[in-house]
PDB file of N, CA and C in Angstrom:
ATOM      1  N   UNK A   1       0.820  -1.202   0.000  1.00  0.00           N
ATOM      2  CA  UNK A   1       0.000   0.000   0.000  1.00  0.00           C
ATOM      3  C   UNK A   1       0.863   1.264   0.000  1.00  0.00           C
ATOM      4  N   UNK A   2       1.800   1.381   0.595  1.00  0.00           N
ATOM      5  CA  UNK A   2       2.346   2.396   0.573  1.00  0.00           C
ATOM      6  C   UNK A   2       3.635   2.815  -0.248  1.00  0.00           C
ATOM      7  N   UNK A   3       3.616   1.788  -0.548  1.00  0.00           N
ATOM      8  CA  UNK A   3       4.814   1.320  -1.975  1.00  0.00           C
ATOM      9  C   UNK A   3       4.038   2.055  -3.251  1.00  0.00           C
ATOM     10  N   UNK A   4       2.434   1.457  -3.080  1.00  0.00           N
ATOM     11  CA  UNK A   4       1.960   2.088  -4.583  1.00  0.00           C
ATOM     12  C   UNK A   4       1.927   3.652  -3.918  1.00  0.00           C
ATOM     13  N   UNK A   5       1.378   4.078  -2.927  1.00  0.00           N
ATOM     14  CA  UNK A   5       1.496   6.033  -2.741  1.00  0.00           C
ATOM     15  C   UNK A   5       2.965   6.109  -3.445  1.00  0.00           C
ATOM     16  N   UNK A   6       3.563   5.724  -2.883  1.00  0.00           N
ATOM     17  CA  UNK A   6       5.097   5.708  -3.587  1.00  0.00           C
ATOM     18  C   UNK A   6       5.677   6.241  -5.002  1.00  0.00           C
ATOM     19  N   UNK A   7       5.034   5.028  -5.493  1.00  0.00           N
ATOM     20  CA  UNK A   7       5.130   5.109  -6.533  1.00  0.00           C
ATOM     21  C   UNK A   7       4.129   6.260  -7.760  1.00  0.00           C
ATOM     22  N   UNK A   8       2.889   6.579  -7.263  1.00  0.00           N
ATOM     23  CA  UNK A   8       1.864   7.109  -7.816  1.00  0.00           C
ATOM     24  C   UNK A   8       2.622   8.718  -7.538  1.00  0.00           C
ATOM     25  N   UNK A   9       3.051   9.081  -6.730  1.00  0.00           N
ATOM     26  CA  UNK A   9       3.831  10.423  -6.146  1.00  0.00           C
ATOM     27  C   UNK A   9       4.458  10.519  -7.146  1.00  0.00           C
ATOM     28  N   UNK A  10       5.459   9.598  -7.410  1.00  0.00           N
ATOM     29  CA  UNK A  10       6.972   9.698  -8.360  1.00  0.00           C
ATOM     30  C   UNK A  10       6.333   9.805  -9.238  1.00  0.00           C
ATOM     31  N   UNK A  11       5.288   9.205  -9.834  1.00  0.00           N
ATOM     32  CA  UNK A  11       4.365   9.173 -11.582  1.00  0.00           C
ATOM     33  C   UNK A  11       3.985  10.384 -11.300  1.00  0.00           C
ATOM     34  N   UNK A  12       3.399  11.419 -10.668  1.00  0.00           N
ATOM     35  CA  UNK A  12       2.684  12.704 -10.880  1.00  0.00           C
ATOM     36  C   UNK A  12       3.938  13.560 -10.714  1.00  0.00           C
ATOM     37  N   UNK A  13       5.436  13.255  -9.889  1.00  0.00           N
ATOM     38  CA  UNK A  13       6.312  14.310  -9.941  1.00  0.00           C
ATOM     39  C   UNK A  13       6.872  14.407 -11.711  1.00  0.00           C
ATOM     40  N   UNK A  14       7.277  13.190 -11.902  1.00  0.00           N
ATOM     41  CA  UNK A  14       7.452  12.941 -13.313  1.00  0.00           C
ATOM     42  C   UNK A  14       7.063  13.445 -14.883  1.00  0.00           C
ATOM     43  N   UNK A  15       5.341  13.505 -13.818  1.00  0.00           N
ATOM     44  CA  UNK A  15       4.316  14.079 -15.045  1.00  0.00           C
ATOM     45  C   UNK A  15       4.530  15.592 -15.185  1.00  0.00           C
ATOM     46  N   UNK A  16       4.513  15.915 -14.062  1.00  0.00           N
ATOM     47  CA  UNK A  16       4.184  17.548 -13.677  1.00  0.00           C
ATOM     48  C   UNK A  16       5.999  18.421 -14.167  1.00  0.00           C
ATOM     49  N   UNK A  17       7.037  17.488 -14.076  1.00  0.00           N
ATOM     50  CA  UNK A  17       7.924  17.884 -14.673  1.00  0.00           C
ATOM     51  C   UNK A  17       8.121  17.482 -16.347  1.00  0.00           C
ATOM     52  N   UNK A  18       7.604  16.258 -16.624  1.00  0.00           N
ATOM     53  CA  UNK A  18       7.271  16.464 -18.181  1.00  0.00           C
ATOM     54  C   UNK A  18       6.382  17.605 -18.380  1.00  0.00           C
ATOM     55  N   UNK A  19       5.490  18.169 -18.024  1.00  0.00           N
ATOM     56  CA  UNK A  19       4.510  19.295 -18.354  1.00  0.00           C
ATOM     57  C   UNK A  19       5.367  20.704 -18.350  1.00  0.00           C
ATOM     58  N   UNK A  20       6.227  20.794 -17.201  1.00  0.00           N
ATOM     59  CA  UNK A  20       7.009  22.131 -17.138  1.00  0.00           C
ATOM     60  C   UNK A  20       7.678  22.114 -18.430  1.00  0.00           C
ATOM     61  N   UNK A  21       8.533  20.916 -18.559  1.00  0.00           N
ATOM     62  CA  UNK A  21       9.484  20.765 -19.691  1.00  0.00           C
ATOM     63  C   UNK A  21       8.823  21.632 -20.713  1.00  0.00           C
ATOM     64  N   UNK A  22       8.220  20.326 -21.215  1.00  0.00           N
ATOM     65  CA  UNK A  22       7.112  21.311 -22.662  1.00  0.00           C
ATOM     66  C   UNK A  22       6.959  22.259 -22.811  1.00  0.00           C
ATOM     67  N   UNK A  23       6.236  23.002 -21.559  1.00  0.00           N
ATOM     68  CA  UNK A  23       5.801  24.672 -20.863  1.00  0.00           C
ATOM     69  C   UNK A  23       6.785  25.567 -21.273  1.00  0.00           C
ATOM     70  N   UNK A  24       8.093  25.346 -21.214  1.00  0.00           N
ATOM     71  CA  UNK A  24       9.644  25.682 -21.558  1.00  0.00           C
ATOM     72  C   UNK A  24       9.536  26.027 -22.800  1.00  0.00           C
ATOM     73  N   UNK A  25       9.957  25.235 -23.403  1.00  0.00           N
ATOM     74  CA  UNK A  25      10.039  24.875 -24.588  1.00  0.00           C
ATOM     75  C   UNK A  25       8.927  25.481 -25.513  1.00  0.00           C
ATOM     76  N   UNK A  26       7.672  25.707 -25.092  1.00  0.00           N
ATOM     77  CA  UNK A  26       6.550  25.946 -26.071  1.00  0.00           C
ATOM     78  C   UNK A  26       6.996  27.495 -25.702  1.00  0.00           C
ATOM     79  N   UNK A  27       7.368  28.216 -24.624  1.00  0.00           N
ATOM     80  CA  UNK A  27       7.802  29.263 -24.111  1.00  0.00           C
ATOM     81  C   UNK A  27       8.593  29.966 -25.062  1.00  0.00           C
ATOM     82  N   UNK A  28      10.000  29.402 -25.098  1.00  0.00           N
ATOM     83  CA  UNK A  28      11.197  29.550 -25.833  1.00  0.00           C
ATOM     84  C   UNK A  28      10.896  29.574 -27.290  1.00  0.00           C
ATOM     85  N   UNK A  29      10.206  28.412 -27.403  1.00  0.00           N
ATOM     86  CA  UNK A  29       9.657  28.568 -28.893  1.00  0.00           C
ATOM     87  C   UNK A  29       8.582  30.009 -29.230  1.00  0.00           C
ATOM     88  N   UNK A  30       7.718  30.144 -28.557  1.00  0.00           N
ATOM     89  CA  UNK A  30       7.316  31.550 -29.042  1.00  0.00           C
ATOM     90  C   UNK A  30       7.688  32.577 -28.634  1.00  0.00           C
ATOM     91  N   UNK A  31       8.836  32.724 -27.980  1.00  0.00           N
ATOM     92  CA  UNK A  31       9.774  34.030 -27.950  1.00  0.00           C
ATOM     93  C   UNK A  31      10.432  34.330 -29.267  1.00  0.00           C
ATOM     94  N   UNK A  32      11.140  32.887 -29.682  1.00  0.00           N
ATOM     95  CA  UNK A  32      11.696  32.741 -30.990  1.00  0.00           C
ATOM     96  C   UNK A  32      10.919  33.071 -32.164  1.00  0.00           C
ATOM     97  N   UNK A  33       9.785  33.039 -32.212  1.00  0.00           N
ATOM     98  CA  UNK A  33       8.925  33.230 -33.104  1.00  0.00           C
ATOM     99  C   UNK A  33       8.018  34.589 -33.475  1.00  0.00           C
ATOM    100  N   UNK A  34       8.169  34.901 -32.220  1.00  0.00           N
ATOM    101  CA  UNK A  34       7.828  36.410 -31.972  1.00  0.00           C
ATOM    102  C   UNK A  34       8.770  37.597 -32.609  1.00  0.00           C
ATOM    103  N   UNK A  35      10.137  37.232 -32.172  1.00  0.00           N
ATOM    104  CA  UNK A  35      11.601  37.573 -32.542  1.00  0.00           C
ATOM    105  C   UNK A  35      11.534  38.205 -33.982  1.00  0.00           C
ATOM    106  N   UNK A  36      11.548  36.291 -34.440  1.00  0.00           N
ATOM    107  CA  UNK A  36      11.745  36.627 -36.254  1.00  0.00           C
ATOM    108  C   UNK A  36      10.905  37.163 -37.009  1.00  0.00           C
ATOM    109  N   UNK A  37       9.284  37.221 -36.526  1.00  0.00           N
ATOM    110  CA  UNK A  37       8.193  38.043 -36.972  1.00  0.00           C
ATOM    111  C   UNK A  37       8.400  39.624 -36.488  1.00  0.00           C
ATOM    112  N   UNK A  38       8.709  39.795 -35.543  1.00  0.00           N
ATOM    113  CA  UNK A  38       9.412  41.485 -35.231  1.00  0.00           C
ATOM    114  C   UNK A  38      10.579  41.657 -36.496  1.00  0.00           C
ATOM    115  N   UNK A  39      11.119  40.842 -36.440  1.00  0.00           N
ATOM    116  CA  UNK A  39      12.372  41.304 -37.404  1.00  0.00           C
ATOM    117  C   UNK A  39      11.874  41.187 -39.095  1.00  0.00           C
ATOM    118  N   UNK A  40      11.125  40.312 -39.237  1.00  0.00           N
ATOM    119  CA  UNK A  40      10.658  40.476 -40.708  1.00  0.00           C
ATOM    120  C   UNK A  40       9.580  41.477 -40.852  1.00  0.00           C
ATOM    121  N   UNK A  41       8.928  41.758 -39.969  1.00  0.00           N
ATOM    122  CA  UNK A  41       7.877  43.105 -39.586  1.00  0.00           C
ATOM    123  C   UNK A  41       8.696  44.445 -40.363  1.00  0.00           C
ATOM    124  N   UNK A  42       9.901  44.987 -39.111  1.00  0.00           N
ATOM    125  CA  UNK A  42      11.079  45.443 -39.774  1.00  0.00           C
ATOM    126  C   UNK A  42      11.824  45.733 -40.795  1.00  0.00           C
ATOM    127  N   UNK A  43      12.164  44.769 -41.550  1.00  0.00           N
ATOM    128  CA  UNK A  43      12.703  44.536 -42.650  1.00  0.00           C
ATOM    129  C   UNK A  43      11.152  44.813 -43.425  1.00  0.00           C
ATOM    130  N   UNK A  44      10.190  44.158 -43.356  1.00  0.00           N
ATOM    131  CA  UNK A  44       9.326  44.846 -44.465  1.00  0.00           C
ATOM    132  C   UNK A  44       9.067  46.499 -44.232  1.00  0.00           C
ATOM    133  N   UNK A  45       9.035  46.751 -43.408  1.00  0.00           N
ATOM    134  CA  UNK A  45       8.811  48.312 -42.581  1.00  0.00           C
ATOM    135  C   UNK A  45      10.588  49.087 -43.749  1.00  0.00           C
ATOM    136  N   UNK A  46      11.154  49.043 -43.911  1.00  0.00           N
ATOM    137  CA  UNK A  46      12.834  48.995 -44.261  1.00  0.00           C
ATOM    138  C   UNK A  46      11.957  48.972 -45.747  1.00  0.00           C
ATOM    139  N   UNK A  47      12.307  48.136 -46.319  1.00  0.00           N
ATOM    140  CA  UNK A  47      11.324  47.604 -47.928  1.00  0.00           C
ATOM    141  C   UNK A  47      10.563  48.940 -48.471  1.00  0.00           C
ATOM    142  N   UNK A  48       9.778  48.794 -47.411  1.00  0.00           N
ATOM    143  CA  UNK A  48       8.396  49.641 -47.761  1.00  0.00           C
ATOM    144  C   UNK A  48       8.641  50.780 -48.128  1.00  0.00           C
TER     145      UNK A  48
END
């Protein structure tokens, strides 16, 4: 019984740090994306 709390703990710490991960990452990724759309914004603004 207390082996599975155990274990069910470690599965939701696991989960909840796979979720941050992603969270990161989907983060980073639309900073990056934001970035190069400012900068091609720019450059067409430059163009124009």
């Amino acid at each position: 019984m207390t082996n599975d709390k155990f274990v069910s703990k470690s599965l939701k710490l696991l989960y909840l740090k796979r979720i941050t991960q992603s969270y990161k990452a989907n983060f980073l990724f639309t900073i990056r994306f934001l970035n190069l759309l400012t900068a091609l914004s720019a450059n067409l603004i430059i163009l124009f």
